[in-house]
PDB file of N, CA and C in Angstrom:
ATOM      1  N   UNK A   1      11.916 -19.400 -58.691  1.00  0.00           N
ATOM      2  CA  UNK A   1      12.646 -18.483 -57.829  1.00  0.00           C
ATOM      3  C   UNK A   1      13.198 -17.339 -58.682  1.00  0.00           C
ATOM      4  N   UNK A   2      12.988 -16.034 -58.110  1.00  0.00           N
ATOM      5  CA  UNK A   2      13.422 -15.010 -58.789  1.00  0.00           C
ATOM      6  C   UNK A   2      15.001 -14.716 -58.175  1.00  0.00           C
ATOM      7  N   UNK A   3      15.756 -13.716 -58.934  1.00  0.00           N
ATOM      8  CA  UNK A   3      16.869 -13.139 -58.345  1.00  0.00           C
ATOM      9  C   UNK A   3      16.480 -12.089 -57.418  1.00  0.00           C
ATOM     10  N   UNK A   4      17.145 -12.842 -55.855  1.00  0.00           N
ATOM     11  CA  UNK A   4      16.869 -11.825 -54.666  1.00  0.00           C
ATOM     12  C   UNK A   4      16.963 -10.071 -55.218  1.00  0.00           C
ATOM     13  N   UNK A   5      16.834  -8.873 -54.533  1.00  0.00           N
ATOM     14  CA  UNK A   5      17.178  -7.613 -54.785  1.00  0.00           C
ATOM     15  C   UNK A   5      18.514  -7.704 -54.763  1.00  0.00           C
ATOM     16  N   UNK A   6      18.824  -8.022 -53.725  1.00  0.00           N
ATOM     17  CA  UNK A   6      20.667  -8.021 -53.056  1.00  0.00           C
ATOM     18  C   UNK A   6      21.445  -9.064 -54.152  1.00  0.00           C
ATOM     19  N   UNK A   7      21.025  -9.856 -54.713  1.00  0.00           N
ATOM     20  CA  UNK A   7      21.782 -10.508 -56.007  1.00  0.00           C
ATOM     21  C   UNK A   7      21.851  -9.957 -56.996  1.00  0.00           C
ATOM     22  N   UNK A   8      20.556  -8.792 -57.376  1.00  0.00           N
ATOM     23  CA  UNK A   8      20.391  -7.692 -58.544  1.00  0.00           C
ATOM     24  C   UNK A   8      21.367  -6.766 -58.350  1.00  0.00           C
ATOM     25  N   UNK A   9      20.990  -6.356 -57.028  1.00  0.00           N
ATOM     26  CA  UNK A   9      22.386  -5.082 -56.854  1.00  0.00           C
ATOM     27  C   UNK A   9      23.648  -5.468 -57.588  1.00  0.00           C
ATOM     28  N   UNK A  10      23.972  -6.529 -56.728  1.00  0.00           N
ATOM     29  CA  UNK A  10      25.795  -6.814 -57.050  1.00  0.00           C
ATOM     30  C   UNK A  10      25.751  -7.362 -58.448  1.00  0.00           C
ATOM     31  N   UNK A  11      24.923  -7.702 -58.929  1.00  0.00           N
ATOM     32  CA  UNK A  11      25.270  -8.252 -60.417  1.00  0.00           C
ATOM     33  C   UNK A  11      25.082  -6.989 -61.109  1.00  0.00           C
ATOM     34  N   UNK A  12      24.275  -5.737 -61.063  1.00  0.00           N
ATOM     35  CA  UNK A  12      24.776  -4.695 -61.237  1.00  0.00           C
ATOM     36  C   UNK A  12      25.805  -3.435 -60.898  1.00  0.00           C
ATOM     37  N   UNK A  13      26.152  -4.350 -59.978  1.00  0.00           N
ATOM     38  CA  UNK A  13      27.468  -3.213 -59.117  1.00  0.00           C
ATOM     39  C   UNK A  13      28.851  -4.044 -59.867  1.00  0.00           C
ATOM     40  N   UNK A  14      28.446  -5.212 -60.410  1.00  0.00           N
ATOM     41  CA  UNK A  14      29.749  -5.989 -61.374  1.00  0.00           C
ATOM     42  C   UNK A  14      29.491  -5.122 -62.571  1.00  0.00           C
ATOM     43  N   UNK A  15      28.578  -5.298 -63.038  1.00  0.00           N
ATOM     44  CA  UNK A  15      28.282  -4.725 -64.149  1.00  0.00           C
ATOM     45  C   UNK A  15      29.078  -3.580 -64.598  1.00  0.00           C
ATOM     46  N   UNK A  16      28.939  -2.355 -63.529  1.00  0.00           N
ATOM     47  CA  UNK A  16      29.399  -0.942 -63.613  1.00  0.00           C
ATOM     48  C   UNK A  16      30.863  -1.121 -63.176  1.00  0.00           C
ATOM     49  N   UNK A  17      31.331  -1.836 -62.226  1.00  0.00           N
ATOM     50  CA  UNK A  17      32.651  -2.217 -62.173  1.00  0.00           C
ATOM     51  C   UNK A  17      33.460  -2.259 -63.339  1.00  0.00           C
ATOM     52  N   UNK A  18      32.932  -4.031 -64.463  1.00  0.00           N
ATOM     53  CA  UNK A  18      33.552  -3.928 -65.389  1.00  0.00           C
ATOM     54  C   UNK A  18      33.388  -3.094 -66.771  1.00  0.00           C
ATOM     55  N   UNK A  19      32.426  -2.381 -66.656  1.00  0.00           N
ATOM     56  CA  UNK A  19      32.465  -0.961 -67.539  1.00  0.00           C
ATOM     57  C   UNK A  19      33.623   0.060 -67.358  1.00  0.00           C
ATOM     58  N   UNK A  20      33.418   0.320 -66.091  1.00  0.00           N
ATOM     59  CA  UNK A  20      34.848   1.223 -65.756  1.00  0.00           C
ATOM     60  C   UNK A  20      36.188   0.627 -66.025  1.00  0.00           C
ATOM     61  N   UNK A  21      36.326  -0.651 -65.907  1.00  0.00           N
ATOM     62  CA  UNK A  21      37.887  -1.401 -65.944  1.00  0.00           C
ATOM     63  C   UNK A  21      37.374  -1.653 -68.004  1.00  0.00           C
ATOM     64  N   UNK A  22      36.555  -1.483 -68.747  1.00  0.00           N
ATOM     65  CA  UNK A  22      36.546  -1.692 -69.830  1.00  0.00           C
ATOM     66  C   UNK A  22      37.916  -1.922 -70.745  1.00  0.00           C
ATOM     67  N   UNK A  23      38.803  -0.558 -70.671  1.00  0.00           N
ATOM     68  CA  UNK A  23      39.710  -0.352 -71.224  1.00  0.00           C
ATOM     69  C   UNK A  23      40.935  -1.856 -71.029  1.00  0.00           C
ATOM     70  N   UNK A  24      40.787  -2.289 -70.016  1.00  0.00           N
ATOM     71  CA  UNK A  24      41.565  -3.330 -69.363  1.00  0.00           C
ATOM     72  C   UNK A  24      41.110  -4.765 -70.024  1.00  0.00           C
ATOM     73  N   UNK A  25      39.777  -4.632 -70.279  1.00  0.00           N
ATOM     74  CA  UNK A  25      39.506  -5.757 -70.945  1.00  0.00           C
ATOM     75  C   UNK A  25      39.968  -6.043 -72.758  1.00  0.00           C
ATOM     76  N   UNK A  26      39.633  -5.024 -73.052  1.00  0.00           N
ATOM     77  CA  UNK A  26      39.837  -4.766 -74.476  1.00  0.00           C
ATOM     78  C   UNK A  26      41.157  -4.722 -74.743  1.00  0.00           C
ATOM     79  N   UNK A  27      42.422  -4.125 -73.987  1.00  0.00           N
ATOM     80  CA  UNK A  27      43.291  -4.969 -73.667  1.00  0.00           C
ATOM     81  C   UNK A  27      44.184  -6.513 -74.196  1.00  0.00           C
ATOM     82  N   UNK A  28      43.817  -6.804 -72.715  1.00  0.00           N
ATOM     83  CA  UNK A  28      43.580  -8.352 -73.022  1.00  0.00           C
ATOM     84  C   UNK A  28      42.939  -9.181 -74.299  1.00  0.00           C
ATOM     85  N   UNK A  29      41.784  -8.596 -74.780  1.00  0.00           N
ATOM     86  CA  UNK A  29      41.502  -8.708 -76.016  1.00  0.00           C
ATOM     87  C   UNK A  29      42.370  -9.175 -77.414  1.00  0.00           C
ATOM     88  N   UNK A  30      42.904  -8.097 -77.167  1.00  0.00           N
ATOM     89  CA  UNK A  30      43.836  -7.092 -78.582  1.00  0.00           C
ATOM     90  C   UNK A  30      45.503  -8.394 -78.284  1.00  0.00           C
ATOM     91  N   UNK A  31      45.283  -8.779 -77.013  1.00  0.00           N
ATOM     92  CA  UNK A  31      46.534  -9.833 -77.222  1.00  0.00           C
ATOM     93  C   UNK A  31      46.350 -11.205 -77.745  1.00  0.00           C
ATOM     94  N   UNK A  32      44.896 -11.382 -78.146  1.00  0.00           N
ATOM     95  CA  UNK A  32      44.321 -12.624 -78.463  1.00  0.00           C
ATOM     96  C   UNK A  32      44.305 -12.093 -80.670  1.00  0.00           C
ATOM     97  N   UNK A  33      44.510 -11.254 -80.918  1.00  0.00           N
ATOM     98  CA  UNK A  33      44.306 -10.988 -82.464  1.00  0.00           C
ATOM     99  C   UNK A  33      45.925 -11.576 -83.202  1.00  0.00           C
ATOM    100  N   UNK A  34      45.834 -12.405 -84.230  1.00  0.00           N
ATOM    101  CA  UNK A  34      44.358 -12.287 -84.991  1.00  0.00           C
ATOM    102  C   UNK A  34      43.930 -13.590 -84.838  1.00  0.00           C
ATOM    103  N   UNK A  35      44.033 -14.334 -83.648  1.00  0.00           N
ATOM    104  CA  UNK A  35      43.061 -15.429 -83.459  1.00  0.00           C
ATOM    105  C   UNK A  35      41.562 -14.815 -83.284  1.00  0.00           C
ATOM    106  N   UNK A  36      41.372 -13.859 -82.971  1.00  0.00           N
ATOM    107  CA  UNK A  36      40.092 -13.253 -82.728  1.00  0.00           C
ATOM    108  C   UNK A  36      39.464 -12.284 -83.736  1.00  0.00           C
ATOM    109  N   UNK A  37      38.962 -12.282 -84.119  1.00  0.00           N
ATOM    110  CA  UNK A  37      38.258 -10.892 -85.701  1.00  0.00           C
ATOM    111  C   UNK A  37      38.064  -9.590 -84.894  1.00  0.00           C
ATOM    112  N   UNK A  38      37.535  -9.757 -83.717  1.00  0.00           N
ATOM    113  CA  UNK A  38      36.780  -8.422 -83.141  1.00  0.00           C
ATOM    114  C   UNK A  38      37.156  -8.392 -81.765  1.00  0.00           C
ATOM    115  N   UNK A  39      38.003  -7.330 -81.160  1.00  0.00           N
ATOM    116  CA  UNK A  39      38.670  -7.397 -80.122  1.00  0.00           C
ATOM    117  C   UNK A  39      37.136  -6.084 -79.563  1.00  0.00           C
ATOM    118  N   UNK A  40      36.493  -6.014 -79.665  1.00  0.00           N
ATOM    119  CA  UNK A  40      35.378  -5.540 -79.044  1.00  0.00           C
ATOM    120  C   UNK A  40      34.292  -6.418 -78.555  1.00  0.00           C
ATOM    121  N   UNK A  41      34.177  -7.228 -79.230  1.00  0.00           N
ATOM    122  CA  UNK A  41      33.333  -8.604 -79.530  1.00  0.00           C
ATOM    123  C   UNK A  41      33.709  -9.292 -78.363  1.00  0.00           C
ATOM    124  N   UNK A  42      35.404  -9.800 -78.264  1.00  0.00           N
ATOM    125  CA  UNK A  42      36.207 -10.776 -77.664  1.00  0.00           C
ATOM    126  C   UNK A  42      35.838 -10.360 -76.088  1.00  0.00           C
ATOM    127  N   UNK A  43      36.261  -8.679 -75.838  1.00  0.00           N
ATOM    128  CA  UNK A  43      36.100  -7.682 -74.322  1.00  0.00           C
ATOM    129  C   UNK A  43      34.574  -7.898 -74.282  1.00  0.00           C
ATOM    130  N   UNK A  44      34.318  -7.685 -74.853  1.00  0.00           N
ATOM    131  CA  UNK A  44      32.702  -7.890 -74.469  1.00  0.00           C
ATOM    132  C   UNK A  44      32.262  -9.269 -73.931  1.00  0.00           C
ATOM    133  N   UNK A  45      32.989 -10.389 -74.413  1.00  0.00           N
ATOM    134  CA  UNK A  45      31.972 -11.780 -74.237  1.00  0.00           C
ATOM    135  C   UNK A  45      33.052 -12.068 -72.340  1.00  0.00           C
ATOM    136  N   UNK A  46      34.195 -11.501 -72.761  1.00  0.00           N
ATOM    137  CA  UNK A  46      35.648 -11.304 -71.141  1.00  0.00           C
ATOM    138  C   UNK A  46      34.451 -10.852 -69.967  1.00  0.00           C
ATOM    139  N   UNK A  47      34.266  -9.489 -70.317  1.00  0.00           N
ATOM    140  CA  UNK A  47      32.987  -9.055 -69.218  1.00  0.00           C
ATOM    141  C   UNK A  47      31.946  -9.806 -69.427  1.00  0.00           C
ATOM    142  N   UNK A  48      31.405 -10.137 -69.840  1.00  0.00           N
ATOM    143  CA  UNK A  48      30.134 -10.522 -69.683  1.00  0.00           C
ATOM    144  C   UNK A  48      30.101 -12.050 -68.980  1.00  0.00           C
ATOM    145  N   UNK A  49      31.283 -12.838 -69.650  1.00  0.00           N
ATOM    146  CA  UNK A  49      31.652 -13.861 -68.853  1.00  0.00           C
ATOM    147  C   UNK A  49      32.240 -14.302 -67.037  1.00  0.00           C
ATOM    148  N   UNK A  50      32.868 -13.008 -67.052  1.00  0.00           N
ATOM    149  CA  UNK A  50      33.249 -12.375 -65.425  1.00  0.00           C
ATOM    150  C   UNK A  50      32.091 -11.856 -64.582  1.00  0.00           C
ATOM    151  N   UNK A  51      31.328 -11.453 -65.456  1.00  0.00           N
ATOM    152  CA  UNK A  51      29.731 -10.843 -64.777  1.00  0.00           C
ATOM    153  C   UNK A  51      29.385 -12.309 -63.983  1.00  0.00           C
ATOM    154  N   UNK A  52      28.657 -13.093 -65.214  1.00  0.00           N
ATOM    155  CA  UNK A  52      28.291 -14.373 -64.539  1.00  0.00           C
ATOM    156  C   UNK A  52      29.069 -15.562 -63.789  1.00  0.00           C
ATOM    157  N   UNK A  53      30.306 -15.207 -63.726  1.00  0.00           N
ATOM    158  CA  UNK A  53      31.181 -15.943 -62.929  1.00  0.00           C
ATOM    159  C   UNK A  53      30.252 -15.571 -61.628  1.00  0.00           C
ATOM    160  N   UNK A  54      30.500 -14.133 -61.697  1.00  0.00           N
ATOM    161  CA  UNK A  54      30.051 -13.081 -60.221  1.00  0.00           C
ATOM    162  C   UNK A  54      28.742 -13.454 -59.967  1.00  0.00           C
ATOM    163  N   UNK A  55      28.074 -13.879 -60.971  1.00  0.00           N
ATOM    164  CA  UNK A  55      26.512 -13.933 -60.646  1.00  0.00           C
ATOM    165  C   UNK A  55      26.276 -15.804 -59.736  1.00  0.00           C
ATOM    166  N   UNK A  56      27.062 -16.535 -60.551  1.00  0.00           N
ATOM    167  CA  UNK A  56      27.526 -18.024 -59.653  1.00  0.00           C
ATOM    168  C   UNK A  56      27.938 -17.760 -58.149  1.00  0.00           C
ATOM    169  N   UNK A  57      29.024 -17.212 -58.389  1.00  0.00           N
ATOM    170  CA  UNK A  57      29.371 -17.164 -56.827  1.00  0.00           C
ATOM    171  C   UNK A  57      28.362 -16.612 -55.985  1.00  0.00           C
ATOM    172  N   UNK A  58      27.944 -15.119 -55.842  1.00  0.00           N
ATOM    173  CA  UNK A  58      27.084 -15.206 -55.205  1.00  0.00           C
ATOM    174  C   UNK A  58      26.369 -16.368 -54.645  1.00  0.00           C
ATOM    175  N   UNK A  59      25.952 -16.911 -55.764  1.00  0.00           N
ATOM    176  CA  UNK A  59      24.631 -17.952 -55.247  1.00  0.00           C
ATOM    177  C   UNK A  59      25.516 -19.190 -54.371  1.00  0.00           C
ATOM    178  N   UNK A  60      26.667 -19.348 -55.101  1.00  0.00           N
ATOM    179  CA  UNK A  60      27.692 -20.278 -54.258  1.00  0.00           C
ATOM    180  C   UNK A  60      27.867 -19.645 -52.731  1.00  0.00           C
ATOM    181  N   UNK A  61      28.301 -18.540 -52.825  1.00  0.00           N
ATOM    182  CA  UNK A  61      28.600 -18.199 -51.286  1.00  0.00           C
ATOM    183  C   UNK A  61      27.111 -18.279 -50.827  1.00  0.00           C
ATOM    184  N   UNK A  62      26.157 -18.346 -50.827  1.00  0.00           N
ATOM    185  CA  UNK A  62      24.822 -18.105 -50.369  1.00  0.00           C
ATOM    186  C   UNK A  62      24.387 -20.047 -49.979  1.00  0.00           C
ATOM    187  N   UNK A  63      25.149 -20.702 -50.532  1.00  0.00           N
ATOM    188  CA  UNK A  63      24.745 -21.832 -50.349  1.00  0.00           C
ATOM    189  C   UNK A  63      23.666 -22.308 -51.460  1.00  0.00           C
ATOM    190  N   UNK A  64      23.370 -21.872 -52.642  1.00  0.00           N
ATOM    191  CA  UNK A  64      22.383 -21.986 -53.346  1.00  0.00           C
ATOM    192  C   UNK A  64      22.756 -22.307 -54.346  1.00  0.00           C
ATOM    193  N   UNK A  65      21.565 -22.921 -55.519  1.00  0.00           N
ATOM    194  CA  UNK A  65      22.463 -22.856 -56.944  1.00  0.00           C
ATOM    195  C   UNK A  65      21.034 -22.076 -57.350  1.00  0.00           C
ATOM    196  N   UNK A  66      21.501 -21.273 -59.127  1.00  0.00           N
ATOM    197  CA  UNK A  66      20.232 -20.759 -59.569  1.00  0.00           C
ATOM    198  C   UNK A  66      19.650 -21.821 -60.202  1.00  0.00           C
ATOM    199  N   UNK A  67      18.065 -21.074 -60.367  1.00  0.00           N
ATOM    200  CA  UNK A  67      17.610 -21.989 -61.045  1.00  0.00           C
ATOM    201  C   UNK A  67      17.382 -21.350 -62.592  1.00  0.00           C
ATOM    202  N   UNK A  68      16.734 -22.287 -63.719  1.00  0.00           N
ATOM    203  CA  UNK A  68      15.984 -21.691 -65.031  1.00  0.00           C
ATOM    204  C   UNK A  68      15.924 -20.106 -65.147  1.00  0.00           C
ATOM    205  N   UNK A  69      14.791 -20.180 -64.291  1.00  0.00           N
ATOM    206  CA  UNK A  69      14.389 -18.753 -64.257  1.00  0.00           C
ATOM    207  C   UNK A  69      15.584 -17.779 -63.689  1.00  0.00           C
ATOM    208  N   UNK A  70      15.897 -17.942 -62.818  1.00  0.00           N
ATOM    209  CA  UNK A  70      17.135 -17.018 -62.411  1.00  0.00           C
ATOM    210  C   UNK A  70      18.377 -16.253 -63.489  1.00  0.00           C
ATOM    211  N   UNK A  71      18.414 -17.785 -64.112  1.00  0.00           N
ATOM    212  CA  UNK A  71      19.253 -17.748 -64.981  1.00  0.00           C
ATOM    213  C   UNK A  71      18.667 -16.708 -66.378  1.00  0.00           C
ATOM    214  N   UNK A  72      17.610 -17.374 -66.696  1.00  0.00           N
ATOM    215  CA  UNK A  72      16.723 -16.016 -67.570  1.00  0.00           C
ATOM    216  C   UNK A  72      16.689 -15.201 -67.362  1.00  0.00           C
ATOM    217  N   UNK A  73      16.632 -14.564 -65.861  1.00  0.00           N
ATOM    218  CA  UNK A  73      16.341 -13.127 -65.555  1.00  0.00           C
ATOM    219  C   UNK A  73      18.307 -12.306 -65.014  1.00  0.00           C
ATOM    220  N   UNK A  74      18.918 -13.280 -65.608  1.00  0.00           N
ATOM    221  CA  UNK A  74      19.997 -12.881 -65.410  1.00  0.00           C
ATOM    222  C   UNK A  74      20.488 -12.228 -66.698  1.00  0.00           C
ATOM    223  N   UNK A  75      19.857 -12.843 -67.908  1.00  0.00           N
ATOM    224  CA  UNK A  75      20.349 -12.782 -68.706  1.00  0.00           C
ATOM    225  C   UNK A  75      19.575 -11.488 -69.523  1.00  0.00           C
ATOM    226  N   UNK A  76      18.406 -11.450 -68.982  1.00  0.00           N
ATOM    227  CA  UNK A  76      17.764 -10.101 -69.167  1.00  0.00           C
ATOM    228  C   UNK A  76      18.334  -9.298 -69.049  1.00  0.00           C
ATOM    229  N   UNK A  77      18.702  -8.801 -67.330  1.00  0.00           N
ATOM    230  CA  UNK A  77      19.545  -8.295 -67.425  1.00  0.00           C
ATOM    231  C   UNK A  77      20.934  -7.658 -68.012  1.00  0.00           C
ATOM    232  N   UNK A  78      21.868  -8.710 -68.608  1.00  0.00           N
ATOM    233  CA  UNK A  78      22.764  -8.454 -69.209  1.00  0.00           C
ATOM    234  C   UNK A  78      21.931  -7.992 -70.394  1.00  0.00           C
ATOM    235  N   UNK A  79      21.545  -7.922 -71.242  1.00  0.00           N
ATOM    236  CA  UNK A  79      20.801  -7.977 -72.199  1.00  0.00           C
ATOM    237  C   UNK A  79      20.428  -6.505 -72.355  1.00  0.00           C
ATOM    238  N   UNK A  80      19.772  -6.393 -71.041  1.00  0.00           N
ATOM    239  CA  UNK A  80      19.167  -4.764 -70.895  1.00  0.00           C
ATOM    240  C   UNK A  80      20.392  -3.616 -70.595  1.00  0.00           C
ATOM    241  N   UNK A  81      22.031  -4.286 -70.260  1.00  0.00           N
ATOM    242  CA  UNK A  81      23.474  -3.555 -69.668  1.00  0.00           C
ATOM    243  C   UNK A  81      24.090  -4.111 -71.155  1.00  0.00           C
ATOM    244  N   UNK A  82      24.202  -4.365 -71.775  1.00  0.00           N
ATOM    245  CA  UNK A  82      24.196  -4.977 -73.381  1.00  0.00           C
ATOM    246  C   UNK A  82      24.771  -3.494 -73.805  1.00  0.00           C
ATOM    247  N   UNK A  83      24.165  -2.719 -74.027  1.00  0.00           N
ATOM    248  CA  UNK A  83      24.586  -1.314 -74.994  1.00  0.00           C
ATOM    249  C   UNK A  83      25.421  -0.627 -74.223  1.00  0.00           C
ATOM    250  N   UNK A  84      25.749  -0.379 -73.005  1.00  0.00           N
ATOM    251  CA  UNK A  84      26.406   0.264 -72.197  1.00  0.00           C
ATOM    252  C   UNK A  84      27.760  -0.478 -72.070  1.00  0.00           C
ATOM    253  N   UNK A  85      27.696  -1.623 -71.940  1.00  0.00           N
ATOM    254  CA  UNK A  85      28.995  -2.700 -72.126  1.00  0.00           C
ATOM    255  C   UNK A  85      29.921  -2.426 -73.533  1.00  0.00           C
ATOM    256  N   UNK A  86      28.900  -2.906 -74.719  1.00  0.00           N
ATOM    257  CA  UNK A  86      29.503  -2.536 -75.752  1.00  0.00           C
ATOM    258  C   UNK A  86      30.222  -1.136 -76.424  1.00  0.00           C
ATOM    259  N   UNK A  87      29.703  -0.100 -75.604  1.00  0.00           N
ATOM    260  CA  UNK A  87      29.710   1.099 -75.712  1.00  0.00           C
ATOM    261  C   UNK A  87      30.916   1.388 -75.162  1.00  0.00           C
ATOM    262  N   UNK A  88      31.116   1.190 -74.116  1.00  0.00           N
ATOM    263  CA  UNK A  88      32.367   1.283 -73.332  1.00  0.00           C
ATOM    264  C   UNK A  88      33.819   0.249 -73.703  1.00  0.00           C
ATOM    265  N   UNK A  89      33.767  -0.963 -74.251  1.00  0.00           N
ATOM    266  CA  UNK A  89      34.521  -1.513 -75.130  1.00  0.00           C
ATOM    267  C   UNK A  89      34.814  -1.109 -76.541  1.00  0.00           C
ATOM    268  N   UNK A  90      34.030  -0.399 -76.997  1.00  0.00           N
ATOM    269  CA  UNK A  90      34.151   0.834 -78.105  1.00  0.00           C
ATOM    270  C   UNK A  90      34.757   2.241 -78.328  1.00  0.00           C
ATOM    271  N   UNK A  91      34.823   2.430 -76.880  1.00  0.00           N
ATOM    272  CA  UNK A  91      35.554   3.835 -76.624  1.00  0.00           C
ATOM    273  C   UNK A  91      37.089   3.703 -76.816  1.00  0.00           C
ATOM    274  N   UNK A  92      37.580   4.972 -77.538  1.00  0.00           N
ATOM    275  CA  UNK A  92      38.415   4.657 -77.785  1.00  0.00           C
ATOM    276  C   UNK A  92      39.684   4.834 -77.080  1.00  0.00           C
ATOM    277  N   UNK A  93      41.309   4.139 -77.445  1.00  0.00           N
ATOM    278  CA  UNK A  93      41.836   4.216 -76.335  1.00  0.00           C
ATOM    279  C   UNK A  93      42.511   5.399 -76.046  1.00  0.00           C
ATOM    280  N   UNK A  94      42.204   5.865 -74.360  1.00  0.00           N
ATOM    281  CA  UNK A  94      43.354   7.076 -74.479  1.00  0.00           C
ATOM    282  C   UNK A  94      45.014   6.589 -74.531  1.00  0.00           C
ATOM    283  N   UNK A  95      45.564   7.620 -75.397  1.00  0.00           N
ATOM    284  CA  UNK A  95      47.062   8.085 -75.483  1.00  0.00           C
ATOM    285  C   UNK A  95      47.278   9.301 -74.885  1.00  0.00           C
ATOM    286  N   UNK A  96      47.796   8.805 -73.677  1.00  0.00           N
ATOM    287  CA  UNK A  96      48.519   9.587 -72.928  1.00  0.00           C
ATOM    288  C   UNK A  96      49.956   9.857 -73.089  1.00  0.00           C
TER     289      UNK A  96
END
């Protein structure tokens, strides 16, 4: 079983979500140092972990679970939103 279109969308409409809230993650991050080395690293694994929360539910509200493959092609995904994630947890913070 592949990931429906309509499961692609929203796991990319999370995606761009938590890009924009980036700053918020990194954040949260920076309150975990110095248990943590890399508060870019830390925001990054925050989103990426909230992504696939989002990518579960779906399939939960749908009545479904994923399978193997789903899960692979989920991770492609992230994989292929990978530089844009990190990129945006990299930016630096505004001082206003």
């Amino acid at each position: 079983m592949a990931i429906s279109k309509e499961n692609k969308d929203f796991i990319d409409s999370l995606i761009d979500y938590y890009i924009s809230e980036s700053e918020s993650y990194r954040q949260i991050a920076e309150n975990f140092v110095p248990e943590v080395e890399s508060v870019a690293d830390t925001a990054f694994g925050i989103i990426t972990g909230c992504v696939y929360s989002g990518f579960l539910q779906a399939y939960q509200n749908q009545q479904q679970s994923p399978g193997l493959e789903d899960i692979r092609e989920f991770n492609r995904i992230i994989k292929r939103r990978a530089p844009l994630i990190k990129k945006a947890v990299l930016k630096p913070v505004n001082s206003n």
